[in-house]
N, C-alpha and C. Protein backbone atom coordinates (compact mmCIF):
# COMPACT_ATOMS: atom_id res chain seq x y z
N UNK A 1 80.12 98.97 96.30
CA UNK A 1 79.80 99.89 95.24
C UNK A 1 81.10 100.32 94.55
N UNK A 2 80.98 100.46 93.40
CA UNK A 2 82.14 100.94 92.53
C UNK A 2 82.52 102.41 92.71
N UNK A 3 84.07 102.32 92.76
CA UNK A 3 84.48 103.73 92.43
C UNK A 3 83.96 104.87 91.75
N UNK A 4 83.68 104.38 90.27
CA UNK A 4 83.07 104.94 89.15
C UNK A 4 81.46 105.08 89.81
N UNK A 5 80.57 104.85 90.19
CA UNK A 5 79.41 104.80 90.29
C UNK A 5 79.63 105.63 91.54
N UNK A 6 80.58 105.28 92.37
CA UNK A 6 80.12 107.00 93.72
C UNK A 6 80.39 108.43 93.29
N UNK A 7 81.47 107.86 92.15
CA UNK A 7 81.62 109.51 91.41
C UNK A 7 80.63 109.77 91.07
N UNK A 8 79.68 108.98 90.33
CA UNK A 8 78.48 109.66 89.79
C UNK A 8 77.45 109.85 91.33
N UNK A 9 77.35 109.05 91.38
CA UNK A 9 76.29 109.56 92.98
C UNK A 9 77.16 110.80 93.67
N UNK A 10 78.32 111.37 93.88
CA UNK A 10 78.53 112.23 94.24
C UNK A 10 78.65 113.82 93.78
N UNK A 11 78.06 113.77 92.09
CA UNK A 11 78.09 114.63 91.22
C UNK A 11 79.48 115.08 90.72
N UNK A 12 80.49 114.61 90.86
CA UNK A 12 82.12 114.66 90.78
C UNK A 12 82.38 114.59 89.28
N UNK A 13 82.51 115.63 88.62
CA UNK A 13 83.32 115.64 87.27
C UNK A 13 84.36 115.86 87.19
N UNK A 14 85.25 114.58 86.57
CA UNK A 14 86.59 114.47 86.80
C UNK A 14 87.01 114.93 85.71
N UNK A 15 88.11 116.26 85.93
CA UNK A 15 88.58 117.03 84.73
C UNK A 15 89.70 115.98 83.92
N UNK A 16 90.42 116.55 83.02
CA UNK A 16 91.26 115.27 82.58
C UNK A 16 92.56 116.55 82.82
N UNK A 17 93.69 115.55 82.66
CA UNK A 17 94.76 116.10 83.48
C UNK A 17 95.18 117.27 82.64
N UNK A 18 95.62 118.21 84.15
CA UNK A 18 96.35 119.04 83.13
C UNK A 18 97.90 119.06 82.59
N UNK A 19 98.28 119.70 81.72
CA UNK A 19 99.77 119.46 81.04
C UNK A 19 100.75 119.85 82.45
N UNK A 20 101.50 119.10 82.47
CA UNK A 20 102.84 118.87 83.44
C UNK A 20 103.85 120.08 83.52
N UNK A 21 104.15 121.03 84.19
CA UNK A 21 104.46 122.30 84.26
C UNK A 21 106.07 122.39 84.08
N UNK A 22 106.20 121.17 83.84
CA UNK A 22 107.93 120.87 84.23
C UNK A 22 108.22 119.34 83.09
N UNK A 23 109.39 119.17 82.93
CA UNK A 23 109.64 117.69 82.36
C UNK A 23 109.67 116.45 83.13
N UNK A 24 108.33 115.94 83.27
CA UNK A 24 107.97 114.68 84.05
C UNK A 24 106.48 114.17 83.83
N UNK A 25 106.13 113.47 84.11
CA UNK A 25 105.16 112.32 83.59
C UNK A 25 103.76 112.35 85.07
N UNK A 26 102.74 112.68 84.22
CA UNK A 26 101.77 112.53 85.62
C UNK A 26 101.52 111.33 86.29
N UNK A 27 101.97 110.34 85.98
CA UNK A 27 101.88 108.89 86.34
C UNK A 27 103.26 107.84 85.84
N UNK A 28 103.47 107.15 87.00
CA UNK A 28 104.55 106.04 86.74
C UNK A 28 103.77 105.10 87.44
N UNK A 29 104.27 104.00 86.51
CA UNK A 29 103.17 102.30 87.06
C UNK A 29 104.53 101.50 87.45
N UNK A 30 104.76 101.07 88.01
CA UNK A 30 105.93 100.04 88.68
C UNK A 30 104.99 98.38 89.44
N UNK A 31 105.11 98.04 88.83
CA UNK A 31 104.32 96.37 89.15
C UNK A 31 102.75 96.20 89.16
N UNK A 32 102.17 96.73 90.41
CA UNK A 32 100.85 96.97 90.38
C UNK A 32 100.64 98.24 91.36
N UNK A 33 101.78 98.80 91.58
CA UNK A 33 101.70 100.29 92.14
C UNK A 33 101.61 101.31 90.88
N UNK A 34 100.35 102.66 91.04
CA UNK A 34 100.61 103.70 90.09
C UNK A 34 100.77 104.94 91.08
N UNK A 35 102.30 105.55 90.81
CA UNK A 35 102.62 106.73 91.62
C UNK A 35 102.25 107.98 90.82
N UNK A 36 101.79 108.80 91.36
CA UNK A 36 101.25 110.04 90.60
C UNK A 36 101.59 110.94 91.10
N UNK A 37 102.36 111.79 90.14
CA UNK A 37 103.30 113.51 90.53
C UNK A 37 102.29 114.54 91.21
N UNK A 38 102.78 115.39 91.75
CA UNK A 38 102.13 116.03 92.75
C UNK A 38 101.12 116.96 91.61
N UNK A 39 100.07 117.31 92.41
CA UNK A 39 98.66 117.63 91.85
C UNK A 39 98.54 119.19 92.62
N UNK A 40 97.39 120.03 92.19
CA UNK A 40 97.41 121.27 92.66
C UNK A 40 96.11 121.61 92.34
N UNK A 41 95.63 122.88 92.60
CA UNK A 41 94.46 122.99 92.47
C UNK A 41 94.16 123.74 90.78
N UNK A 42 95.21 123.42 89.84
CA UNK A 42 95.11 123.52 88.76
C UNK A 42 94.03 122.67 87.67
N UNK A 43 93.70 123.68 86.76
CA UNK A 43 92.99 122.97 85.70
C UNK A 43 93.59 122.62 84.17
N UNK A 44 92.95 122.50 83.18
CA UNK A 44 93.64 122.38 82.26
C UNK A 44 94.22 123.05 81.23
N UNK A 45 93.98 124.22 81.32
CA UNK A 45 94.59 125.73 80.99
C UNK A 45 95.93 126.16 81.88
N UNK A 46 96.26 125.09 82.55
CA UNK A 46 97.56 125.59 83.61
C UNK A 46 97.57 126.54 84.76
N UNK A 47 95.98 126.90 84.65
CA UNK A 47 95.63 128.48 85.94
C UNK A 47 95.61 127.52 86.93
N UNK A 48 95.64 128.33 88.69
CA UNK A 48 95.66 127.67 89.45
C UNK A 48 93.86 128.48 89.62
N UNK A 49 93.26 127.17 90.64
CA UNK A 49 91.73 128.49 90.94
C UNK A 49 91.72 128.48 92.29
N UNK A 50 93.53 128.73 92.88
CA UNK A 50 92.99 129.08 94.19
C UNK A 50 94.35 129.57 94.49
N UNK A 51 95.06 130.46 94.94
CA UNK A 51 96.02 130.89 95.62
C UNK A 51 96.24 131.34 96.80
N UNK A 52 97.62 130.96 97.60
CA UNK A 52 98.08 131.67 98.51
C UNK A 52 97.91 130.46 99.66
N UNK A 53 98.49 131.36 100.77
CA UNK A 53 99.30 130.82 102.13
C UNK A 53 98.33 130.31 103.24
N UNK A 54 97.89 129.02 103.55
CA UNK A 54 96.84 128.74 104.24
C UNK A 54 97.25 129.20 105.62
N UNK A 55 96.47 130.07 106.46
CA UNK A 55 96.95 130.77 108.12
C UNK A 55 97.08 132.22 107.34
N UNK A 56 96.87 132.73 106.45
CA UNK A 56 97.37 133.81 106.19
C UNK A 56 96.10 134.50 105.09
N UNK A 57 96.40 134.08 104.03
CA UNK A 57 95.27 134.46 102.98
C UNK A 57 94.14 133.58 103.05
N UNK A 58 94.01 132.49 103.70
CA UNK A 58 93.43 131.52 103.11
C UNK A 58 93.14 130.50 105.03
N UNK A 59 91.51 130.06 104.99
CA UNK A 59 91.04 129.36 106.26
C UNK A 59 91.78 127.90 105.90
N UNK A 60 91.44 127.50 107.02
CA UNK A 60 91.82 126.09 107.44
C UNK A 60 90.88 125.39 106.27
N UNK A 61 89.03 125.98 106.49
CA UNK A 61 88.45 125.56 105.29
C UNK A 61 88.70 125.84 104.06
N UNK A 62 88.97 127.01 103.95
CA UNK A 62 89.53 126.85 102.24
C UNK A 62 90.55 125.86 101.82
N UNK A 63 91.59 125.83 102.79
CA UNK A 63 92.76 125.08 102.25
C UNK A 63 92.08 123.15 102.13
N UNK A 64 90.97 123.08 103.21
CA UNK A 64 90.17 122.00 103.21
C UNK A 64 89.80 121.55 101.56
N UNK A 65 89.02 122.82 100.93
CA UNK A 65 88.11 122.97 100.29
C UNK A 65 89.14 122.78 98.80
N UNK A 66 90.15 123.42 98.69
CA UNK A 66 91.40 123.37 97.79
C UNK A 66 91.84 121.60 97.99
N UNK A 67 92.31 121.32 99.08
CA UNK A 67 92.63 119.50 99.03
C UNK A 67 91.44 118.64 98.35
N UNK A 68 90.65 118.59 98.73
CA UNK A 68 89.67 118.55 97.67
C UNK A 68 89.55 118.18 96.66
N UNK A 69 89.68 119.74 95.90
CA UNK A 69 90.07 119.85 94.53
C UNK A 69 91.06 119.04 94.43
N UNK A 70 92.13 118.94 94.57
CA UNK A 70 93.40 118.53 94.37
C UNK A 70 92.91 117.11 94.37
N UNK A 71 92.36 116.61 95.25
CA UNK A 71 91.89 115.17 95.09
C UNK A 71 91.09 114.63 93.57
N UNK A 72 90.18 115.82 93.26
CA UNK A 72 89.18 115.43 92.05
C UNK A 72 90.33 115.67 91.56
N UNK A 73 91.22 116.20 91.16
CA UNK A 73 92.30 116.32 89.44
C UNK A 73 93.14 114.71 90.08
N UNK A 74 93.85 114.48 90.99
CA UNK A 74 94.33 113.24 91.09
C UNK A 74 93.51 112.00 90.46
N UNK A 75 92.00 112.30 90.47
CA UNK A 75 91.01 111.13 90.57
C UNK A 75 91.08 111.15 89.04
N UNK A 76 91.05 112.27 88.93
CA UNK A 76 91.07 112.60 87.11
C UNK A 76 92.30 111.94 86.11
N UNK A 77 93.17 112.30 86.83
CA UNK A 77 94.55 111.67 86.25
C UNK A 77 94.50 110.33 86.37
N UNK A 78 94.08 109.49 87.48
CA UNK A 78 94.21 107.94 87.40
C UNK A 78 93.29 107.68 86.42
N UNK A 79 92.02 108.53 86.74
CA UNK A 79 91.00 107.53 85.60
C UNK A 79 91.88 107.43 83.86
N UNK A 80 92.27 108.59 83.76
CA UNK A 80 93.12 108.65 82.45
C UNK A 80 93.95 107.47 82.02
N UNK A 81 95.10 107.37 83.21
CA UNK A 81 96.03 106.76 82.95
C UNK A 81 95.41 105.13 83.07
N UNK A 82 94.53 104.70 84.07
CA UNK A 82 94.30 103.65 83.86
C UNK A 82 92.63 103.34 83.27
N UNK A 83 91.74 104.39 82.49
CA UNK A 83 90.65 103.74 82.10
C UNK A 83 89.47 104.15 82.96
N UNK A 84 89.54 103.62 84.28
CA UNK A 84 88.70 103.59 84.70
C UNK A 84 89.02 103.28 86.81
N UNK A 85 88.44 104.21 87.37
CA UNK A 85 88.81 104.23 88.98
C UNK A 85 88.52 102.69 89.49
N UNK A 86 87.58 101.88 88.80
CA UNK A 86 87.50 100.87 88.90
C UNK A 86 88.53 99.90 89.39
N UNK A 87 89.75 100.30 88.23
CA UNK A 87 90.96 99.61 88.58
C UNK A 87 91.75 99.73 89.55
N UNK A 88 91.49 100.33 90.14
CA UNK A 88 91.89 101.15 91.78
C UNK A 88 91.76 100.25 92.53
N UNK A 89 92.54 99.11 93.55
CA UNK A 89 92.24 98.51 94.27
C UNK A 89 92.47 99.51 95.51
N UNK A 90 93.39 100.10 96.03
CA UNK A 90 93.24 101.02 97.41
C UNK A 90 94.23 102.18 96.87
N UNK A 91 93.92 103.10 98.27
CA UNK A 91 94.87 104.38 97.84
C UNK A 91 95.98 104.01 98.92
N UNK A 92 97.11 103.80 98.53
CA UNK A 92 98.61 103.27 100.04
C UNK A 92 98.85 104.51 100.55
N UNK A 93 99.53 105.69 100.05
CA UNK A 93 100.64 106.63 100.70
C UNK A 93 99.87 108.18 100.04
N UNK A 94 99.94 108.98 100.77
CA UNK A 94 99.84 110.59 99.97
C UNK A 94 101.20 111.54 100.95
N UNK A 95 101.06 111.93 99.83
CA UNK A 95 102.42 112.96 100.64
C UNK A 95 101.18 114.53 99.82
N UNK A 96 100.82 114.93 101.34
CA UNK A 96 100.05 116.53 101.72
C UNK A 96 100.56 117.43 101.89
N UNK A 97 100.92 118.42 100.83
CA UNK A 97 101.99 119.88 101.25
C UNK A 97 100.96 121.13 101.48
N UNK A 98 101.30 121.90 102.55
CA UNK A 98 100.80 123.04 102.71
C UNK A 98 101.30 124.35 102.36
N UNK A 99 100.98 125.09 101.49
CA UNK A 99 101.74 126.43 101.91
C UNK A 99 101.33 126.99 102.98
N UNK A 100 102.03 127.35 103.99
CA UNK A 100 101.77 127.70 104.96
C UNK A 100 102.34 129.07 105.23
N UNK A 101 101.78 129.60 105.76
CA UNK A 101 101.81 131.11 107.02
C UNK A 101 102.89 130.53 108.14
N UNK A 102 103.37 131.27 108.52
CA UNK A 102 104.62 131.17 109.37
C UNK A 102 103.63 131.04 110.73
N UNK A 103 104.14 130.30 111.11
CA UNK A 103 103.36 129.96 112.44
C UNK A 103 102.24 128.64 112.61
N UNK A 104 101.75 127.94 111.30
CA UNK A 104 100.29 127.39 111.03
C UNK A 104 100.62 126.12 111.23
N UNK A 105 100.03 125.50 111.64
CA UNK A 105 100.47 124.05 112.28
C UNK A 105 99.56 123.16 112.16
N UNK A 106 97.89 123.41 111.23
CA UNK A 106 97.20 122.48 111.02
C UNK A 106 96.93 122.11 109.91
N UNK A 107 98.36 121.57 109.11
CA UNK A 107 98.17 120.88 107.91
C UNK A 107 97.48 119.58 107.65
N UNK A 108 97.39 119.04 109.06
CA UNK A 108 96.62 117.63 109.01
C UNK A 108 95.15 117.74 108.55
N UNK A 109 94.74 118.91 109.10
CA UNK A 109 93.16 119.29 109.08
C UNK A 109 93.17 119.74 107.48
N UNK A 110 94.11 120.46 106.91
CA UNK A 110 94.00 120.84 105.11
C UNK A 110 93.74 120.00 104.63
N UNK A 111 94.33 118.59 104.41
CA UNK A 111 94.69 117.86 103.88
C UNK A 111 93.44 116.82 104.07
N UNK A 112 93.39 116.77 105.24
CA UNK A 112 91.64 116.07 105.41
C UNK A 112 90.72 115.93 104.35
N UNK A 113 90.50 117.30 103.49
CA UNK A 113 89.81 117.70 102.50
C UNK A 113 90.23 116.64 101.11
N UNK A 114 91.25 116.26 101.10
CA UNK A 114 91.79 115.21 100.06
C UNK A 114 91.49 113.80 100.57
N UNK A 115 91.50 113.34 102.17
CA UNK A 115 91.57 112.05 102.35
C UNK A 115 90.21 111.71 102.62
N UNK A 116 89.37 112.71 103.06
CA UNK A 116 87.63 112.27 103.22
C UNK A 116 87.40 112.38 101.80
N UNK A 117 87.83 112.67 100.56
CA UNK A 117 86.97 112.85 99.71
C UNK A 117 87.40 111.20 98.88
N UNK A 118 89.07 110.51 99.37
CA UNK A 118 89.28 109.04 98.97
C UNK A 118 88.54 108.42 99.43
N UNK A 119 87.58 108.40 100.72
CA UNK A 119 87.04 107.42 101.65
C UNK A 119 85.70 107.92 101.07
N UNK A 120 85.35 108.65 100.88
CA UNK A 120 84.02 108.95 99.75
C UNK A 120 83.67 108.01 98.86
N UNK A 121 85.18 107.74 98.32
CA UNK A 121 85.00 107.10 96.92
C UNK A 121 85.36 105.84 96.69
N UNK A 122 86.47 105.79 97.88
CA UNK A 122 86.77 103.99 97.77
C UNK A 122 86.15 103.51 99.04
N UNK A 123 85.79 103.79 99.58
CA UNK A 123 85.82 103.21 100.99
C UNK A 123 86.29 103.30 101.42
N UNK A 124 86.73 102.00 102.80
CA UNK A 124 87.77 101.77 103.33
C UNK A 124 89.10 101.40 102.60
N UNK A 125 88.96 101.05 101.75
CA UNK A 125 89.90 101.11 100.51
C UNK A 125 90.73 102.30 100.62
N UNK A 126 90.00 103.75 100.44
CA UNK A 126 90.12 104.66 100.31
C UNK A 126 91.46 105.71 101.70
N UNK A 127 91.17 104.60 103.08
CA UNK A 127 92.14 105.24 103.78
C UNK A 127 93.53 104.96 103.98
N UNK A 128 94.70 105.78 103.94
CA UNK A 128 96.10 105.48 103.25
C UNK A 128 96.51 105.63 104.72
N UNK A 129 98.19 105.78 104.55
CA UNK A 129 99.41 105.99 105.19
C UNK A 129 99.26 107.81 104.41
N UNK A 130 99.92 108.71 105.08
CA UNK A 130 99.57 109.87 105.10
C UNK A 130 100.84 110.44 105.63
N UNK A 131 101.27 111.85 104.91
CA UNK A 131 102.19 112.75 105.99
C UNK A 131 101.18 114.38 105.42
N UNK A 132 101.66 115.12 106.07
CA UNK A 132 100.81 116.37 106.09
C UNK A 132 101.79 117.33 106.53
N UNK A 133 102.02 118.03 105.60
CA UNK A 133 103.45 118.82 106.08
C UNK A 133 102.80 120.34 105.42
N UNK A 134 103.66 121.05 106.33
CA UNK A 134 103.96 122.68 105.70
C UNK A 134 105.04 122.86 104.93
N UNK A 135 104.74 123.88 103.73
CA UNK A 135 105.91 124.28 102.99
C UNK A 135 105.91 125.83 103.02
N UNK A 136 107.05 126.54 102.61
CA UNK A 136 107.38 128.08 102.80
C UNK A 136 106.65 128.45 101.22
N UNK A 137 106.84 127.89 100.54
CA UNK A 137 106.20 128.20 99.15
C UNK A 137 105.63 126.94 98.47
N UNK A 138 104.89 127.02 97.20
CA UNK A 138 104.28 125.99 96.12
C UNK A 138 104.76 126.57 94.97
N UNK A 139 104.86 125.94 94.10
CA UNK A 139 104.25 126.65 92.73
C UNK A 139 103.44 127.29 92.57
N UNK A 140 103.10 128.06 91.88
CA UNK A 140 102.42 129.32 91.07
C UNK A 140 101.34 130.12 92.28
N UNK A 141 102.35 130.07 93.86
CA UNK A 141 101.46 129.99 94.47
C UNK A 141 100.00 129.62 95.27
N UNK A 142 100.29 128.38 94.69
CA UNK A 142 99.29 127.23 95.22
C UNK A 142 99.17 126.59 96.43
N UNK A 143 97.93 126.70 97.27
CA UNK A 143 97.97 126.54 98.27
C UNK A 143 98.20 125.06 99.12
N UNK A 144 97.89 123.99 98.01
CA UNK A 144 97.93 122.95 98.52
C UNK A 144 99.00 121.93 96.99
N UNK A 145 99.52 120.71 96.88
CA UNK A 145 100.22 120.19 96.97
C UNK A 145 99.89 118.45 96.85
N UNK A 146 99.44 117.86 96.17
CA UNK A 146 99.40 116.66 97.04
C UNK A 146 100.02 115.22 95.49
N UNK A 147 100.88 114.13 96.28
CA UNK A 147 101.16 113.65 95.20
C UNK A 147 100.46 111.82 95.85
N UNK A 148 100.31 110.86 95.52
CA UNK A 148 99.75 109.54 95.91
C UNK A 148 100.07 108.37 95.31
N UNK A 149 100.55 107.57 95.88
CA UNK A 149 100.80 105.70 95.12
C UNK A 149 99.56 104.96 95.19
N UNK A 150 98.82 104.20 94.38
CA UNK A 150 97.54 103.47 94.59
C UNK A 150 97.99 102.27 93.85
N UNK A 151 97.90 101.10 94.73
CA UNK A 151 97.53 99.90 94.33
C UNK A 151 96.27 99.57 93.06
N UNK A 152 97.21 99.07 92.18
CA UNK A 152 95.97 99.21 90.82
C UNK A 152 95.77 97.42 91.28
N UNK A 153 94.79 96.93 90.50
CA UNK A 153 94.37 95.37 90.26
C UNK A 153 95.62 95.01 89.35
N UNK A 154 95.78 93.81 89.48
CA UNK A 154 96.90 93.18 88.87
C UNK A 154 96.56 92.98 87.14
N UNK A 155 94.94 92.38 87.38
CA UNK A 155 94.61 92.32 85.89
C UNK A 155 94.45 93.06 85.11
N UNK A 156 94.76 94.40 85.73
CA UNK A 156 94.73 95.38 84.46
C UNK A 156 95.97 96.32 84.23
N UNK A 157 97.01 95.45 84.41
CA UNK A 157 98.08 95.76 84.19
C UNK A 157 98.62 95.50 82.83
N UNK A 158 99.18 96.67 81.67
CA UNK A 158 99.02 96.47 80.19
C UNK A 158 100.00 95.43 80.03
N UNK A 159 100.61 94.35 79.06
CA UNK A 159 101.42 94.14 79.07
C UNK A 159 102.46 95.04 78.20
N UNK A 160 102.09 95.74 77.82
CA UNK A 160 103.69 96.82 77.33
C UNK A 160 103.07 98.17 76.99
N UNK A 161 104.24 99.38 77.02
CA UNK A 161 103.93 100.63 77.30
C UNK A 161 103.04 100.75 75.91
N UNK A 162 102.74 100.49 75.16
CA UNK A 162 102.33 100.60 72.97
C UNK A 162 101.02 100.48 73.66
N UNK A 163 100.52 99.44 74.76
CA UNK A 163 99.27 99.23 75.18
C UNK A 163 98.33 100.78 75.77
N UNK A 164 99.21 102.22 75.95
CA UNK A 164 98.43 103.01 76.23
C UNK A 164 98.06 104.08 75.86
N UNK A 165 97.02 104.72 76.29
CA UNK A 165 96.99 106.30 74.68
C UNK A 165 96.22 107.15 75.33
N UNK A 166 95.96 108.41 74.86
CA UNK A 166 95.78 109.48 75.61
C UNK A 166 97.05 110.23 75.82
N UNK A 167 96.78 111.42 75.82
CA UNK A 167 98.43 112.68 76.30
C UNK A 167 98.47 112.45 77.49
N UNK A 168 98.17 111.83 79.03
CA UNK A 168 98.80 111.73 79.75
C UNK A 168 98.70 110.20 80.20
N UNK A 169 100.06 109.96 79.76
CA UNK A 169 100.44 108.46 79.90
C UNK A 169 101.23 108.48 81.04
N UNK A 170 101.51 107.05 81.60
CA UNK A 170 101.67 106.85 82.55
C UNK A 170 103.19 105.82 81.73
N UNK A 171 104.73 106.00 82.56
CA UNK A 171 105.50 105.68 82.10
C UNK A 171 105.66 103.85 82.94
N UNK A 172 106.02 102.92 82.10
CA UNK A 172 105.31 101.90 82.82
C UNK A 172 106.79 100.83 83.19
N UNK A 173 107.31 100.37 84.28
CA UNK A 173 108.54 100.32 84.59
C UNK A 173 108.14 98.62 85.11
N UNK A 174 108.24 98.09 84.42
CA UNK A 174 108.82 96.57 84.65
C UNK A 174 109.88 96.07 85.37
C-alpha cells in the first residue's frame, strides 16, 4: 500500500511547512538521500502547540503525543519538497531530542511517538537507525525536536534545482 493512501486511511492532514526560524533550508537532497532540518511541534504561523520539559510539565505520553506531531509536519515537509510520500523509498536515520527535566531518562519511549507513526505509514520501510537523546532546552520551548534522512527513489530525482517550486525548497547538492 502506498504512503499517500495510509495517510488517507489514517485521517492524517499533512500541514505544509512552516517558515524556517533561522537561515537554513527545510530540506537538502544529496544523491538520492533527502535530509530534513529539525522539526517541532510547530505550525505554520511559527506558534509552537505544545510546550515545556517532558518529566516535568509534560507525561511521557504527551511528549509521545508531541513526537507525533513532529512526525506529521516532517511528513508534511517531504511531501512538499518532493511531491508526493510516494517518492519515499525508506526512512534511514532520525536524530530524537527531548527537552528534558533533570533526572528523565525515557527519551526512547518520547520519541516512539514519531517512529510508530513512520511504520504506520511506510511499513517496514518505515523503521530507521535512531538516537533518542535529552536536551537542557529547545527552542521556543518545545518539547520535542526531531530532524531525519530518507532515501527518496532514484527516479524522481529532478535533474536541476529550476526543476522545483513551492516556498519550501529543498537545496539540491550534486
Amino acid at each position: 500500500m502506498s504512503a499517500e493512501t495510509r495517510i488517507k486511511e489514517l485521517g492524517i492532514a499533512l500541514p505544509p511547512p512552516s517558515k524556517p526560524l533561522g537561515n537554513y533550508v527545510p530540506g537538502v537532497r544529496v544523491g538520492n538521500l533527502l535530509f530534513l532540518s529539525g522539526h517541532g511541534p510547530i505550525r505554520g504561523d511559527g506558534q509552537a502547540t505544545v510546550r515545556g520539559k517532558v518529566g516535568r510539565d509534560l507525561s511521557v505520553e504527551d511528549g509521545y503525543k508531541a513526537a507525533r506531531e513532529v512526525g506529521v509536519n516532517l511528513l508534511g515537509s517531504a511531501r512538499t519538497l518532493l511531491g508526493s510520500l510516494d517518492k519515499v523509498k525508506r526512512v534511514v536515520k532520525v536524530l530524537g531530542m527531548v527537552n528534558s527535566a533533570e533526572g528523565f531518562g525515557e527519551q526512547p519511549k518520547v520519541i516512539n511517538g514519531f517512529s510508530d507513526l513512520m511504520v504506520e505509514v511506510f511499513g517496514e520501510n518505515g523503521r530507521h537507525a535512531r538516537s533518542a537523546v535529552g536536551m537542557a532546552e529547545l527552542p521556543s520551548g518545545i518539547p520535542v525536536e526531531i530532524e531525519m534522512i530518507l532515501e527518496v527513489r532514484a527516479e524522481t530525482l529532478p535533474t536541476s534545482p529550476g526543476e522545483e517550486s513551492g516556498e519550501a525548497r529543498a537545496e539540491i547538492v550534486e
